[in-house]
Protein backbone atom coordinates (compact mmCIF):
# COMPACT_ATOMS: atom_id res chain seq x y z
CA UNK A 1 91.64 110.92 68.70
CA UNK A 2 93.60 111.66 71.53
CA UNK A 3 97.56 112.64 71.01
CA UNK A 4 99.66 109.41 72.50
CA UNK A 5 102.47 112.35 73.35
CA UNK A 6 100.13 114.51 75.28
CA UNK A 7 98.73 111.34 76.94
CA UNK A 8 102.18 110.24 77.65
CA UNK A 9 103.88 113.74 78.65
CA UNK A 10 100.56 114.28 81.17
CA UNK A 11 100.98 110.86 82.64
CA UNK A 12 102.34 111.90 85.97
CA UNK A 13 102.09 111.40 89.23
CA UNK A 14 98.56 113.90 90.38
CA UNK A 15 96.27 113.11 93.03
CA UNK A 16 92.03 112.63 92.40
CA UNK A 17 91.57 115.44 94.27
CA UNK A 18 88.61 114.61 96.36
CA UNK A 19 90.06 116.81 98.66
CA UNK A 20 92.10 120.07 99.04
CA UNK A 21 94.93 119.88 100.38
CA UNK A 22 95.29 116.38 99.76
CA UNK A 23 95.28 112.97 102.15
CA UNK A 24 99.30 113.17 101.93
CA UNK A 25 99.59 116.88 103.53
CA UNK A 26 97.25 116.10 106.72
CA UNK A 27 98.54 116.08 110.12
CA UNK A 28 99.24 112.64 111.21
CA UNK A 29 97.56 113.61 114.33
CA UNK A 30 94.97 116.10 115.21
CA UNK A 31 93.25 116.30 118.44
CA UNK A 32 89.66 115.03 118.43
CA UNK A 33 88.46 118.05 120.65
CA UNK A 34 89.60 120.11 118.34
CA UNK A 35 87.93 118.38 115.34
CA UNK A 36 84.30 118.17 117.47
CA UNK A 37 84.86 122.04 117.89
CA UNK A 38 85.09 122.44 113.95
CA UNK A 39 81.98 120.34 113.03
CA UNK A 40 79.73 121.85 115.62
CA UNK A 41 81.12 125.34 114.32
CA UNK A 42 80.25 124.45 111.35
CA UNK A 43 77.25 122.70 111.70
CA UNK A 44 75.60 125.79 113.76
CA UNK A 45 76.77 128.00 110.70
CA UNK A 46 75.83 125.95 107.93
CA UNK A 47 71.93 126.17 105.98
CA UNK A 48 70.40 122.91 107.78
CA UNK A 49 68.03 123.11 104.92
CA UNK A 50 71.13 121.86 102.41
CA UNK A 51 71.31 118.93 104.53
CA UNK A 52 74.42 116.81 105.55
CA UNK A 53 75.96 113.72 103.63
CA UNK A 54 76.55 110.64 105.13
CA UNK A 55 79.14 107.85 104.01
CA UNK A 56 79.39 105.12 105.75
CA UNK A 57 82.21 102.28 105.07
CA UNK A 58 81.48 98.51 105.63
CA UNK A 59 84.89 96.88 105.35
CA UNK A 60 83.93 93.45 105.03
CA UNK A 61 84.76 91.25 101.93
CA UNK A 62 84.87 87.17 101.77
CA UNK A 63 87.96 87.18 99.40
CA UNK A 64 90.85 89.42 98.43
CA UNK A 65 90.84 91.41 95.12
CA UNK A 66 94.47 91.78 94.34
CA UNK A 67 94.23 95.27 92.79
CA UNK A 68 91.68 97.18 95.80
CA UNK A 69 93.35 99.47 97.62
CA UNK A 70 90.76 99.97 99.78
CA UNK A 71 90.39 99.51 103.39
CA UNK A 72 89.28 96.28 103.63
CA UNK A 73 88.49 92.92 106.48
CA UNK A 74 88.55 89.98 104.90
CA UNK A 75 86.41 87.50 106.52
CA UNK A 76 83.92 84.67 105.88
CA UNK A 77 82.79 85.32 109.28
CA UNK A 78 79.37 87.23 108.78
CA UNK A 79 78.79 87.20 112.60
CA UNK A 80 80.93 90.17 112.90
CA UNK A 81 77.93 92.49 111.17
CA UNK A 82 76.28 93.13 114.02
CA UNK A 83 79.39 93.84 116.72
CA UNK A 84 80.27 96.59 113.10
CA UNK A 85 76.92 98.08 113.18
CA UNK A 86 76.72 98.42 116.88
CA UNK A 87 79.83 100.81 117.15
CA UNK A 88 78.31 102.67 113.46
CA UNK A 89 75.48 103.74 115.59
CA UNK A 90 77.71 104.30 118.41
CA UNK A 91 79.51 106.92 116.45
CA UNK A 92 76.71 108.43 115.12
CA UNK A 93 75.59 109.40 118.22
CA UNK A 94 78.31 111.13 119.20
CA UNK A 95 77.87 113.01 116.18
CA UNK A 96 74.39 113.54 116.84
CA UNK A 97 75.33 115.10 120.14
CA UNK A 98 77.72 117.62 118.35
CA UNK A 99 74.59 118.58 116.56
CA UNK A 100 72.18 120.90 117.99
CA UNK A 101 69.42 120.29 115.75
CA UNK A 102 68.21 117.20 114.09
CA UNK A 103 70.02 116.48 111.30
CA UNK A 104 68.89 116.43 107.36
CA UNK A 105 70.16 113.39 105.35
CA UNK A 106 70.55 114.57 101.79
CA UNK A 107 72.85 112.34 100.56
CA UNK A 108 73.63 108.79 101.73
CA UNK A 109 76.48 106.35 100.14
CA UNK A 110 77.07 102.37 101.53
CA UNK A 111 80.61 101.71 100.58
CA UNK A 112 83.53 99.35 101.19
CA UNK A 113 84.57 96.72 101.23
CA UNK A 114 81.21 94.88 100.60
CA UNK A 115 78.39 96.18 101.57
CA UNK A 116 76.12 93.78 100.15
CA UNK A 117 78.35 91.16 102.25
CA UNK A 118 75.83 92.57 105.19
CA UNK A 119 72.41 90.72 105.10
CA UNK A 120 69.38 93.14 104.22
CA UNK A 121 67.82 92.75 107.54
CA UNK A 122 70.99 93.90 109.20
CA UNK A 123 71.37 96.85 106.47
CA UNK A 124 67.81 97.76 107.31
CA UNK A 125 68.83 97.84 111.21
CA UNK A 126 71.21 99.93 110.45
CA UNK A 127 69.97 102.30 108.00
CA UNK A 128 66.26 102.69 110.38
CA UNK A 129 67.92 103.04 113.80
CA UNK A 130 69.77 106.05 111.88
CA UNK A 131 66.26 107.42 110.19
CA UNK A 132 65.04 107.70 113.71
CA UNK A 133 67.39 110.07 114.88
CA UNK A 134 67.28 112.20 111.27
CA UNK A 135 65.06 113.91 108.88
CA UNK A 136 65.56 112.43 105.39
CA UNK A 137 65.72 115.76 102.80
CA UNK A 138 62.88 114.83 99.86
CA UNK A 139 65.60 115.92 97.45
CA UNK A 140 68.01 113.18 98.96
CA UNK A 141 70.27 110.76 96.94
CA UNK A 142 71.18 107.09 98.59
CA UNK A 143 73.56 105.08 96.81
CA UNK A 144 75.34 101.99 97.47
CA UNK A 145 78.18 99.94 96.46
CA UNK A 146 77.01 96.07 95.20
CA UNK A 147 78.92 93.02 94.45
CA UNK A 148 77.32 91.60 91.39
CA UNK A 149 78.10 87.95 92.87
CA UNK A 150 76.28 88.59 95.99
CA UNK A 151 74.22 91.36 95.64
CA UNK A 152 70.33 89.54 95.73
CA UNK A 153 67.15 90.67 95.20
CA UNK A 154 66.67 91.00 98.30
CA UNK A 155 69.50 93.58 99.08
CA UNK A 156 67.70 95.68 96.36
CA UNK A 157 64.38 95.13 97.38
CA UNK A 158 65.30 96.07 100.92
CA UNK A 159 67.81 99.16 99.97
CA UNK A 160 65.13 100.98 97.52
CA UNK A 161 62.21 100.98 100.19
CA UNK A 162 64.53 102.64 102.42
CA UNK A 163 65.02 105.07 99.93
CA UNK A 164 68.04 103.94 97.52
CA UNK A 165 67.58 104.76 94.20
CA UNK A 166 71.30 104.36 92.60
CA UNK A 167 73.73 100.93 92.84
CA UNK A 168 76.89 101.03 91.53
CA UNK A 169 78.12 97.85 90.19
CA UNK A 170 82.07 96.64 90.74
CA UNK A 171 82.85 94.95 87.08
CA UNK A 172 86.17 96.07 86.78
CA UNK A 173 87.33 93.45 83.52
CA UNK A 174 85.37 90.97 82.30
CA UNK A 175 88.39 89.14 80.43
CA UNK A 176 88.64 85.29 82.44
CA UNK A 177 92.28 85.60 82.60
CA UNK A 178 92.66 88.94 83.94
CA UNK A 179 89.66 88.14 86.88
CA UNK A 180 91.88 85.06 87.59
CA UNK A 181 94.83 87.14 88.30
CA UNK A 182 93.21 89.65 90.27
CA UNK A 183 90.96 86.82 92.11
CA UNK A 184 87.79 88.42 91.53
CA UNK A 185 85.87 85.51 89.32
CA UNK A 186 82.65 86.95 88.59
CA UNK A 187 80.61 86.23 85.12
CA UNK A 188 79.49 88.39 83.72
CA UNK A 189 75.62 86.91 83.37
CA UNK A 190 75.93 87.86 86.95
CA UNK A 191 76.09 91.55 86.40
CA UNK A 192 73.31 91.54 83.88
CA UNK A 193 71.07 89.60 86.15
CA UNK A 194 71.93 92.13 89.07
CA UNK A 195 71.47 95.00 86.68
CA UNK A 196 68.44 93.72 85.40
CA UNK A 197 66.85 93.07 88.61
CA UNK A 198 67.69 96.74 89.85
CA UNK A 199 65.85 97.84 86.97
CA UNK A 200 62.96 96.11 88.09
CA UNK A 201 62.70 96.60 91.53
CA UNK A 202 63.11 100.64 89.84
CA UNK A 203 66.52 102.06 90.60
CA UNK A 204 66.92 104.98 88.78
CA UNK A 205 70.54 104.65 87.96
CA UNK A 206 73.16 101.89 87.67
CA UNK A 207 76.61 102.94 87.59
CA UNK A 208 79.54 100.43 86.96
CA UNK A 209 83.08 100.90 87.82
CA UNK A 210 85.86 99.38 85.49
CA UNK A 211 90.06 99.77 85.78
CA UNK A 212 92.23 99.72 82.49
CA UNK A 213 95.64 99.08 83.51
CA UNK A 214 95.05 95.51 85.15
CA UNK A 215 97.56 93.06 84.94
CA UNK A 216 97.18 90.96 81.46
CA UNK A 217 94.70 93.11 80.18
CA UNK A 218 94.50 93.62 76.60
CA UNK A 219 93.16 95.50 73.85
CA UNK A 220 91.00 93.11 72.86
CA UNK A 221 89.99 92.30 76.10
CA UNK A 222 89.31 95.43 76.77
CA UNK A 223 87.32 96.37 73.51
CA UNK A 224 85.38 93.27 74.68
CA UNK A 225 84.85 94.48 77.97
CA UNK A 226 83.50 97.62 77.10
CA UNK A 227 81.18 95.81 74.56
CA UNK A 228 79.44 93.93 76.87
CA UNK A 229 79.28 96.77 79.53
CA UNK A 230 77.48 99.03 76.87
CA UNK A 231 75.05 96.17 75.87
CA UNK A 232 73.85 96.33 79.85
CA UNK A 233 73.62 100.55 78.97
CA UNK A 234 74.72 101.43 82.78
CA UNK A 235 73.43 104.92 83.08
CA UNK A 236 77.24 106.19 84.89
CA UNK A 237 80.86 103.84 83.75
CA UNK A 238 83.27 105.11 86.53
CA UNK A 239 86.21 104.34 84.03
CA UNK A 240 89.63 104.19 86.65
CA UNK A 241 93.34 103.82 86.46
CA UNK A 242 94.03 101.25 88.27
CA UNK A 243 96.62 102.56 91.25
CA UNK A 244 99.57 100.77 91.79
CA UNK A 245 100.64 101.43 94.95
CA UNK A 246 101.98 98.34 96.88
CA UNK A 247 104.08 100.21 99.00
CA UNK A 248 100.27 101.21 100.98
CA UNK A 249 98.60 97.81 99.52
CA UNK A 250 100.28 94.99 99.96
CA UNK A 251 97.55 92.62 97.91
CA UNK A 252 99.14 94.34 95.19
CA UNK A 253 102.21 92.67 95.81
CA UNK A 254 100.75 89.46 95.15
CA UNK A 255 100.91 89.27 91.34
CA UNK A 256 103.87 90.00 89.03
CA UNK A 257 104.43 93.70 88.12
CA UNK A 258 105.59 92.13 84.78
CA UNK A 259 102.09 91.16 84.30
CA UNK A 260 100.81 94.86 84.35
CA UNK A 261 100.65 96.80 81.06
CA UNK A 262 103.56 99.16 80.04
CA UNK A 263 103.12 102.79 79.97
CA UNK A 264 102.33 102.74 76.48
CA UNK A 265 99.91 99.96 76.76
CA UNK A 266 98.01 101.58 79.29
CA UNK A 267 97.16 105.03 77.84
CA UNK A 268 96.47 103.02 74.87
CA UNK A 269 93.53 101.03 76.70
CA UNK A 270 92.29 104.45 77.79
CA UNK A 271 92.01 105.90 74.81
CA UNK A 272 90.55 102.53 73.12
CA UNK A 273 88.06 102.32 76.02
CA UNK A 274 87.02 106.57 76.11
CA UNK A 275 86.66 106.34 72.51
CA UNK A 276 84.07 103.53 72.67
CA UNK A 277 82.17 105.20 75.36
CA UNK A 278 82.11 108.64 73.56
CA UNK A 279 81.04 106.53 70.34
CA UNK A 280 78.27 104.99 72.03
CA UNK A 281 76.48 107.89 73.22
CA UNK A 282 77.94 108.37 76.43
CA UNK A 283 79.32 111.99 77.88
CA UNK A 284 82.95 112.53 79.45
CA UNK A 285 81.68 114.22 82.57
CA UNK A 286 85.62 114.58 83.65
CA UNK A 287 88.35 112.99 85.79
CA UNK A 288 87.35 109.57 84.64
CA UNK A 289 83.35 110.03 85.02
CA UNK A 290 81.34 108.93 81.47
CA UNK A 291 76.88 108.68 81.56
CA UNK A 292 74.48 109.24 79.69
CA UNK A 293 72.93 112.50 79.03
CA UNK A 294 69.41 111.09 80.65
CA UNK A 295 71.46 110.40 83.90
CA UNK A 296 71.07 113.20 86.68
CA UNK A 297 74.62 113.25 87.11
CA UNK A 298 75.48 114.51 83.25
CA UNK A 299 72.09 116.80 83.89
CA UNK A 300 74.18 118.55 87.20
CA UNK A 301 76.64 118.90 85.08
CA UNK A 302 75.29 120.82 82.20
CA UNK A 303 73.63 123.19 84.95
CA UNK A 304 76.41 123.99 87.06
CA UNK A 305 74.93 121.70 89.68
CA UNK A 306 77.78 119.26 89.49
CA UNK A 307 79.81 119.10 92.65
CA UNK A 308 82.97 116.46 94.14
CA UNK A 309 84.01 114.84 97.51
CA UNK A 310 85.20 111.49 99.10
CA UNK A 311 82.40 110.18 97.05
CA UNK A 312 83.33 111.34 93.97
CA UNK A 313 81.16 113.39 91.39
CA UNK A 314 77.90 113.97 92.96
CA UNK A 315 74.57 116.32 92.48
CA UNK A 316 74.19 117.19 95.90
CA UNK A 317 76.72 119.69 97.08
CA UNK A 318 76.59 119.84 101.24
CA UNK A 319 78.90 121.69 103.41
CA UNK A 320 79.16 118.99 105.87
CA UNK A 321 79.82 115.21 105.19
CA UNK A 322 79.50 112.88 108.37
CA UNK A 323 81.78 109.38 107.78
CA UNK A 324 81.45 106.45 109.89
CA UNK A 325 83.08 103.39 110.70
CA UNK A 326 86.52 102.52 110.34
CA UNK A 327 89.23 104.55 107.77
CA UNK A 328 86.07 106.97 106.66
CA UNK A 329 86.80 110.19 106.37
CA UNK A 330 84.73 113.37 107.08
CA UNK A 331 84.75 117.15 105.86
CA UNK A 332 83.00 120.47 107.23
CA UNK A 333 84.51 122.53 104.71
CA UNK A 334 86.94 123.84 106.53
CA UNK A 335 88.59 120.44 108.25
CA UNK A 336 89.22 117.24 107.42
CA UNK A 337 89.43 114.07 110.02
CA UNK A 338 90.06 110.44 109.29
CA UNK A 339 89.17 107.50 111.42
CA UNK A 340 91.43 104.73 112.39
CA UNK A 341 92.77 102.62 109.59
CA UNK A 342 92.18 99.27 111.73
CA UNK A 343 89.29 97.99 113.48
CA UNK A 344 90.52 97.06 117.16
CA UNK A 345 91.50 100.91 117.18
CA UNK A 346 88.19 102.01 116.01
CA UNK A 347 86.38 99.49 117.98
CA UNK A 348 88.13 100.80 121.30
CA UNK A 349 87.24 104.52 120.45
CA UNK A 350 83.70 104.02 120.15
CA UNK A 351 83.84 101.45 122.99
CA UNK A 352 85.08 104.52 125.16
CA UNK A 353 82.65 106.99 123.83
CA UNK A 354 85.44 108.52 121.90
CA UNK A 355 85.59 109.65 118.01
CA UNK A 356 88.15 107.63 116.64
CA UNK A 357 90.00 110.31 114.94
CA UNK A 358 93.43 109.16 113.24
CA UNK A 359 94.20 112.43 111.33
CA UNK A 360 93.04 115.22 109.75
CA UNK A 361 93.91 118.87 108.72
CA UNK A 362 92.22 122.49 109.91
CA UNK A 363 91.89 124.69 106.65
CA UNK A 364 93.76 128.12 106.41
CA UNK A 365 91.79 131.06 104.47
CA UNK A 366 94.48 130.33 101.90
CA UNK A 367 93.20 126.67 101.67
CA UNK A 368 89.87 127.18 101.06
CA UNK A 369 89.99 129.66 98.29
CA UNK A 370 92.63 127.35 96.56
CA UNK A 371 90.24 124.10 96.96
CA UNK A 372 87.53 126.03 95.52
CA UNK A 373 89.55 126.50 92.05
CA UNK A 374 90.07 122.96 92.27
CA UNK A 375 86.94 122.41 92.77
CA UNK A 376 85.57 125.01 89.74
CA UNK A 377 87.66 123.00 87.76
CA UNK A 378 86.84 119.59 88.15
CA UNK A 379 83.31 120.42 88.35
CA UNK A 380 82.78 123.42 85.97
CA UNK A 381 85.77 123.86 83.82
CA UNK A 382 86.52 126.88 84.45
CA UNK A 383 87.30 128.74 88.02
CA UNK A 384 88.12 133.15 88.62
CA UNK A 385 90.45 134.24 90.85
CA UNK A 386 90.22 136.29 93.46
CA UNK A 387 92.35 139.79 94.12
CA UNK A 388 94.12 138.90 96.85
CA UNK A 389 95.50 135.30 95.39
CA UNK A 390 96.75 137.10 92.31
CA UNK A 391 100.13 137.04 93.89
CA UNK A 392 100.78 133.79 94.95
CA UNK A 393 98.69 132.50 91.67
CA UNK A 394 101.46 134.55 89.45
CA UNK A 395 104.11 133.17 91.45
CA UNK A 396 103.14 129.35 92.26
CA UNK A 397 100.11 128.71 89.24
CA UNK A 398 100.80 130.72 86.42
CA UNK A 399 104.37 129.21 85.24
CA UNK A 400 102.16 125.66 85.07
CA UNK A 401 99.41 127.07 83.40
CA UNK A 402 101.33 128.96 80.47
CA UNK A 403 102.47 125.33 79.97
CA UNK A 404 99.10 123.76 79.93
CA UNK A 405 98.16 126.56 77.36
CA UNK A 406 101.15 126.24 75.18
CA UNK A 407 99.13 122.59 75.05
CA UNK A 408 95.62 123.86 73.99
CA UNK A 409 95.03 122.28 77.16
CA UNK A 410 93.40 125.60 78.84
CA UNK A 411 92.75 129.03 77.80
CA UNK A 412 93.95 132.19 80.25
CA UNK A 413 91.84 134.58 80.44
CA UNK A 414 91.78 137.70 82.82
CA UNK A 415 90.95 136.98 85.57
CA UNK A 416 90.76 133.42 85.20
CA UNK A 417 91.06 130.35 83.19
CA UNK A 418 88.83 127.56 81.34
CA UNK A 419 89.61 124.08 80.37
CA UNK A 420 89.65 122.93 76.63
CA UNK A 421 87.45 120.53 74.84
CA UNK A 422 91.21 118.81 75.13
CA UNK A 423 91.94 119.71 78.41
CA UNK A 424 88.78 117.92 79.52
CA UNK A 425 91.30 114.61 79.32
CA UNK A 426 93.73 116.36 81.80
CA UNK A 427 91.51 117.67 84.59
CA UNK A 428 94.02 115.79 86.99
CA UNK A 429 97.21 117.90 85.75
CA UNK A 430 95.31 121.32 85.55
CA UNK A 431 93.90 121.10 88.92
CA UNK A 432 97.72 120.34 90.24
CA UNK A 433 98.47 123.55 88.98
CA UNK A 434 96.47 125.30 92.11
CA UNK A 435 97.83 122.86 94.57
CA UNK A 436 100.28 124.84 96.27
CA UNK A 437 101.59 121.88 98.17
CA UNK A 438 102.54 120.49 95.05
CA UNK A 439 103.75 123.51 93.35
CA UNK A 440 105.74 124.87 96.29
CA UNK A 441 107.90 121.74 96.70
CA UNK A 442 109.11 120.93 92.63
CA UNK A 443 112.42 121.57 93.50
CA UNK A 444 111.88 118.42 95.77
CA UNK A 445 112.34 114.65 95.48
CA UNK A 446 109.71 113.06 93.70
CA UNK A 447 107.99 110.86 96.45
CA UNK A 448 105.95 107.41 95.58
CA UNK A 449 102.35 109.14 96.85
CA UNK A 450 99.95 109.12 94.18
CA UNK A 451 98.82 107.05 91.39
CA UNK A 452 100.25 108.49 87.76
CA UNK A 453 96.92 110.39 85.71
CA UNK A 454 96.52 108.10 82.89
């Protein structure tokens, strides 16, 4: 059983760190020449036979959830699909163009938003005019994101003959009272029925996402929650805090912050709800990640295999991830850019031939060896350092991680460290301690940017 103190000393204000350095230290502005020369760079250096990953964001939902924080159109207008996935394949080739060979898909990921809000014949438009220009990798992994009130057979039909093998489910809390307050009414016969029907058509993995932290969630609810999510045996439960952060959503400001749990409360329905996973044969994979030991992503992880971007935990680690459509965000390794956050701005990019590039960050040398402990971490549990960081690790790292191992949370070794059995709870708080943006600025104000670990 997990230590309430630890839980509540750790509780702190970390990022997810699907990227290093983190959204909050990007430039504001970079130049999208600049960013075109990167990815070609890149591109030319990189082992085309890895492949390339591909996210692409459809904004569109018919009704506000409360609690998303993500970028988001809400509309019950569906004849804006097609206008969406004109400029999508707009964008893509201009990417195309910055690409001197044909790319190789490995990994594909629909998310939003709604996908499924998109009819399947306009998801298969989009999805074949990009095959044409691509070579699918026979390794590759497609996944998308489905609303279990609108996702139909026929979304899942469509999606797994063009090659989708993995839907991840949005349940969040299946307590009436707490979908009422969050406006997301969705029984929960609906998820089995989706799930089953997945299952049928021969998806290989079902993932659902849940939040503990909601407001008016309960113990019981949760317990209850969890229950009926384990009785459906998803073979992944993405199992997150939810983020308050209404000064960047302002759906969040909708509901009463009275109505959320305290602090107490809330580590209390993680611990209730990681127990009952653990007890029910699931695996901890790390920073809120549970399946079960048949799924491929708990096999990645036992062989080293496992790997983490925008997308989250994944099996297929590329150097070079391609995101389209508005607010995406895409990585070469060594750069970061970030489409506009609003569609007219997008929409006039693309209209113009142009990338719509928002912001973004160039790597230093520095930056890339420091992500890759981060990475090591999250991924492996355990990272070495290299000679000429030994400096600015002793300086900047080692003061947090003597505190961490006063904690049983990690064990210092030379050369190196490795997480804990325990500090598999904490992955959040030890990869902090190799972000030098964080750990050069303590002495400073603490700023409302990221969500608290727990």
């Amino acid at each position: 059983m997990l230590n309430p103190d630890l839980l509540q000393k750790y509780n702190v204000q970390v990022p997810r760190y699907t990227s290093y350095p983190t959204v909050p230290a990007w430039n504001e502005h970079i130049e999208v020449k600049d960013w075109e020369g990167a990815f070609r760079k890149e591109f030319d250096a990189s082992n085309q036979q890895k492949g390339i990953s591909l996210y692409i964001h459809l904004p569109f939902c018919e009704s506000l959830c409360t609690y998303c924080g993500c970028n988001k159109r809400i509309t019950t207008n569906h004849g804006e699909e097609i206008d969406y996935i004109g400029a999508i394949l707009a964008e893509w080739a201009i990417y195309c163009g910055l690409m001197k060979e044909t790319p190789i898909i490995r990994e594909l990921h629909l998310g939003g938003g709604t996908p499924t809000f998109f009819s399947p014949e306009n998801l298969e438009k989009l999805l074949t005019s990009i095959y044409k220009t691509a070579v699918i990798h026979p390794e590759h992994e497609f996944s998308f994101e489905g609303h279990p009130n609108n996702t139909t057979r026929e979304h899942l039909q469509k999606l797994y003959d063009l090659g989708f093998r993995r839907v991840s489910y949005g349940v969040q809390d299946n307590d009436p009272e707490v979908q009422r307050i969050i406006n997301r009414i969705q029984p929960f016969t609906n998820v089995e029925q989706a799930t089953s029907t997945a299952r049928e058509i021969g998806y290989l993995s079902v993932n659902y996402d849940l939040i503990y932290g909601l407001p008016r969630q309960t113990i019981t609810g949760m317990i209850n929650t969890i229950k009926q999510v384990i009785s459906q045996r998803p073979d992944r439960v993405a199992f997150y805090s939810y983020a308050h952060v209404p000064w960047t959503s302002r759906g969040q400001r909708l509901f009463d912050e009275n109505d959320l749990p305290g602090a107490g409360e809330k580590l209390e329905l993680y611990r209730t709800g990681k127990e009952l996973f653990i007890e029910n044969g699931y695996v901890d994979i790390g920073m809120d990640h549970f399946a079960l030991p048949t799924d491929d992503l708990y096999v990645a992880s036992t062989e080293g295999r496992l790997h983490r971007n925008f997308m989250g935990y994944t099996t297929q680690a590329t150097n070079i991830l391609v995101g389209l459509g508005v607010s995406s965000i895409s990585s070469t390794g060594s750069a970061f850019a970030q489409n506009s956050k609003t569609l007219n701005n997008y929409y006039q990019h693309i209209k113009n031939n142009i990338l719509s590039i928002e912001k973004g960050f160039f790597l230093s040398d520095e930056d890339v060896r420091f992500g890759k402990y981060i990475l090591d971490i999250s991924c492996r549990g355990n990272t070495t350092f290299q000679l000429q960081d030994l400096d600015t690790i002793n300086t900047y790292c080692l003061p947090e991680l003597k505190k961490l191992e006063a904690d049983k949370l990690v064990i210092l070794m030379d050369g190196g460290v490795k997480i804990t059995p325990l500090g598999k709870n904490f992955i959040r708080n030890i990869c902090s301690a190799f972000d030098l943006y964080i750990q050069k600025n303590k002495a400073g104000e603490e700023k409302k940017i990221f969500s608290r670990a727990i």
